[in-house]
Protein backbone atom coordinates (compact mmCIF):
# COMPACT_ATOMS: atom_id res chain seq x y z
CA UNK A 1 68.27 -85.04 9.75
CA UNK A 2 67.30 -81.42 10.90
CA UNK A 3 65.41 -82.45 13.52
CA UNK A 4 68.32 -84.46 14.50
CA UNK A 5 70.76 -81.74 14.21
CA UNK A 6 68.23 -79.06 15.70
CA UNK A 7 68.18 -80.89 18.80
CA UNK A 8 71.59 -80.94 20.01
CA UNK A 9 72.24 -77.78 19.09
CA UNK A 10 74.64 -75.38 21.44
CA UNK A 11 71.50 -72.75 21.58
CA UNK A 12 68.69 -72.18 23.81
CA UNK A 13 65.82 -73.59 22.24
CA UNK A 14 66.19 -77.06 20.91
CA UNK A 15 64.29 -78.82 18.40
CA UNK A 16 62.07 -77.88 15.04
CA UNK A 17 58.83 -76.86 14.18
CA UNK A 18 56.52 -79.55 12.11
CA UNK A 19 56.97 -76.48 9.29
CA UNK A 20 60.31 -76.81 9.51
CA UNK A 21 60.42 -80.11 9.18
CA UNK A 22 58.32 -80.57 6.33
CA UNK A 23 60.58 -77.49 4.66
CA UNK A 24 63.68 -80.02 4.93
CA UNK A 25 61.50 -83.32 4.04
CA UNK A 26 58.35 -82.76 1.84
CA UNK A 27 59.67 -84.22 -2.09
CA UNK A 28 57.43 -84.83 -4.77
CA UNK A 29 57.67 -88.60 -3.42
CA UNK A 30 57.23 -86.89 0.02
CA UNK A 31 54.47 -84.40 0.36
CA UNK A 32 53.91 -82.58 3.29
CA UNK A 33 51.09 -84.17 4.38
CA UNK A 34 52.99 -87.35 5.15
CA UNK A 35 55.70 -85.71 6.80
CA UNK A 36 53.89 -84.22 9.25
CA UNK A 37 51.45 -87.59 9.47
CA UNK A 38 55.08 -89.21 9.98
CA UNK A 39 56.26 -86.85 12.81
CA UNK A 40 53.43 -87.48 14.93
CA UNK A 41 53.21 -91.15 14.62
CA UNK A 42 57.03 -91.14 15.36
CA UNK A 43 55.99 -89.35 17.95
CA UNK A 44 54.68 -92.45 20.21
CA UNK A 45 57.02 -94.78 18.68
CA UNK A 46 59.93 -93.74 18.92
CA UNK A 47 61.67 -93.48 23.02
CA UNK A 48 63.88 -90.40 22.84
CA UNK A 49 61.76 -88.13 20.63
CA UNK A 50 60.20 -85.30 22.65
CA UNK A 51 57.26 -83.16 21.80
CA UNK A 52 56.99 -79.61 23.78
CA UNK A 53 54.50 -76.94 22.20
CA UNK A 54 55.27 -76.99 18.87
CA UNK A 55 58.92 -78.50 18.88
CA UNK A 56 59.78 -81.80 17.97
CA UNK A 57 63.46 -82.56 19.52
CA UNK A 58 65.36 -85.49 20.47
CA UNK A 59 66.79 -85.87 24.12
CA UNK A 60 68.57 -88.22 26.27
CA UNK A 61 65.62 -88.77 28.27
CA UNK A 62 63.01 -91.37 27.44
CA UNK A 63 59.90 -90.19 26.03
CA UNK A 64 57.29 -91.39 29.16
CA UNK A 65 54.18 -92.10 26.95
CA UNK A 66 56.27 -94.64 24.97
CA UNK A 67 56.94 -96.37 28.38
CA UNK A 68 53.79 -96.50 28.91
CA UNK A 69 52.55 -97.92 26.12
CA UNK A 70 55.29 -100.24 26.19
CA UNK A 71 54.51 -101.47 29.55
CA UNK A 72 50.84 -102.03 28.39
CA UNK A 73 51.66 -104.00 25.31
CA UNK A 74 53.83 -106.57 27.63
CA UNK A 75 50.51 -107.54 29.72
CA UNK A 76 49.27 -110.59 28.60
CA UNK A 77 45.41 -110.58 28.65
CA UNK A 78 45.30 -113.85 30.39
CA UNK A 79 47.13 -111.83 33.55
CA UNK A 80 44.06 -109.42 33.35
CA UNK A 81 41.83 -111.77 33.65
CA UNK A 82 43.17 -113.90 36.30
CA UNK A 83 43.89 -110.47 38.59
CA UNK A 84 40.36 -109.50 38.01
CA UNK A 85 38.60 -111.99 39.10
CA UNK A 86 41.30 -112.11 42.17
CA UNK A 87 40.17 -108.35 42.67
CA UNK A 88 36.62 -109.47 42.39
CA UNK A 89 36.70 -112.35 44.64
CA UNK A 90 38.48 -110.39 47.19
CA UNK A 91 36.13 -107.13 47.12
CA UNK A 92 32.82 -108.84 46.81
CA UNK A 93 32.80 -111.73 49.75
CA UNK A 94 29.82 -113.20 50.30
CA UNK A 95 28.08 -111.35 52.86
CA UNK A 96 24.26 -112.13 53.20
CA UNK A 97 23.89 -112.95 49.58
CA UNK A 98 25.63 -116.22 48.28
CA UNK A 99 28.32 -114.28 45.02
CA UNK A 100 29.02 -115.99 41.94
CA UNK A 101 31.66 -114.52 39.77
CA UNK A 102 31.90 -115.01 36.45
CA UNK A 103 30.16 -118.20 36.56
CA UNK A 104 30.48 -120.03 32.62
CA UNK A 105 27.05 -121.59 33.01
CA UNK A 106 24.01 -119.91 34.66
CA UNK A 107 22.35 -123.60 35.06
CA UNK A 108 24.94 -124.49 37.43
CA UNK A 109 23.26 -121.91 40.01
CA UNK A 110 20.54 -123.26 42.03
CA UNK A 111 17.59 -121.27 42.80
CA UNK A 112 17.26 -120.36 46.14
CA UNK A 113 15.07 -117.74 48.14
């Protein structure tokens, strides 16, 4: 709730310290350690928390490493693999040497001087 309040405040500097915020948090269920553990793992989940310095503030702007990491987790591994070996196939042609990319069965490649 401080942080909260802290952040749209009418002053200059916005936001609270991780002391701070455990002062308004830590209980006996809550001890500081797991407040502060809390602040930075809400840190890259959360999009409109900010982190400059040693301020944690909220803002109407969306935190860019939670983007990010967004962006990553909607990639579906199958995609990597099929633009990789796209990449592949189009960097290494075969030149002098005859390529094979990612071939399942090393059998299948005849031996050849």
């Amino acid at each position: 709730m401080r942080l909260f309040l802290n952040s749209f405040s009418g002053g200059y500097e916005k936001g609270a310290t991780i002391g701070e915020i455990k002062r308004c948090a830590t209980t006996t269920e809550n001890p500081a350690s797991v407040v502060a553990e809390a602040a930075e793992k809400l840190k890259g989940k959360l999009f409109h928390l900010q982190n400059i310095g040693e301020k944690y503030y909220f803002s109407n702007q969306p935190n860019i490493n939670r983007i990010l990491l967004n962006k990553m987790e909607n990639v579906k591994e199958e995609e990597l693999i099929d633009m990789e070996q796209e990449l592949l196939r189009e960097s290494i042609k075969g030149g002098k040497l005859k390529v094979f990319i990612w071939e399942e069965n090393a059998g299948t490649i005849a031996d050849s001087e």
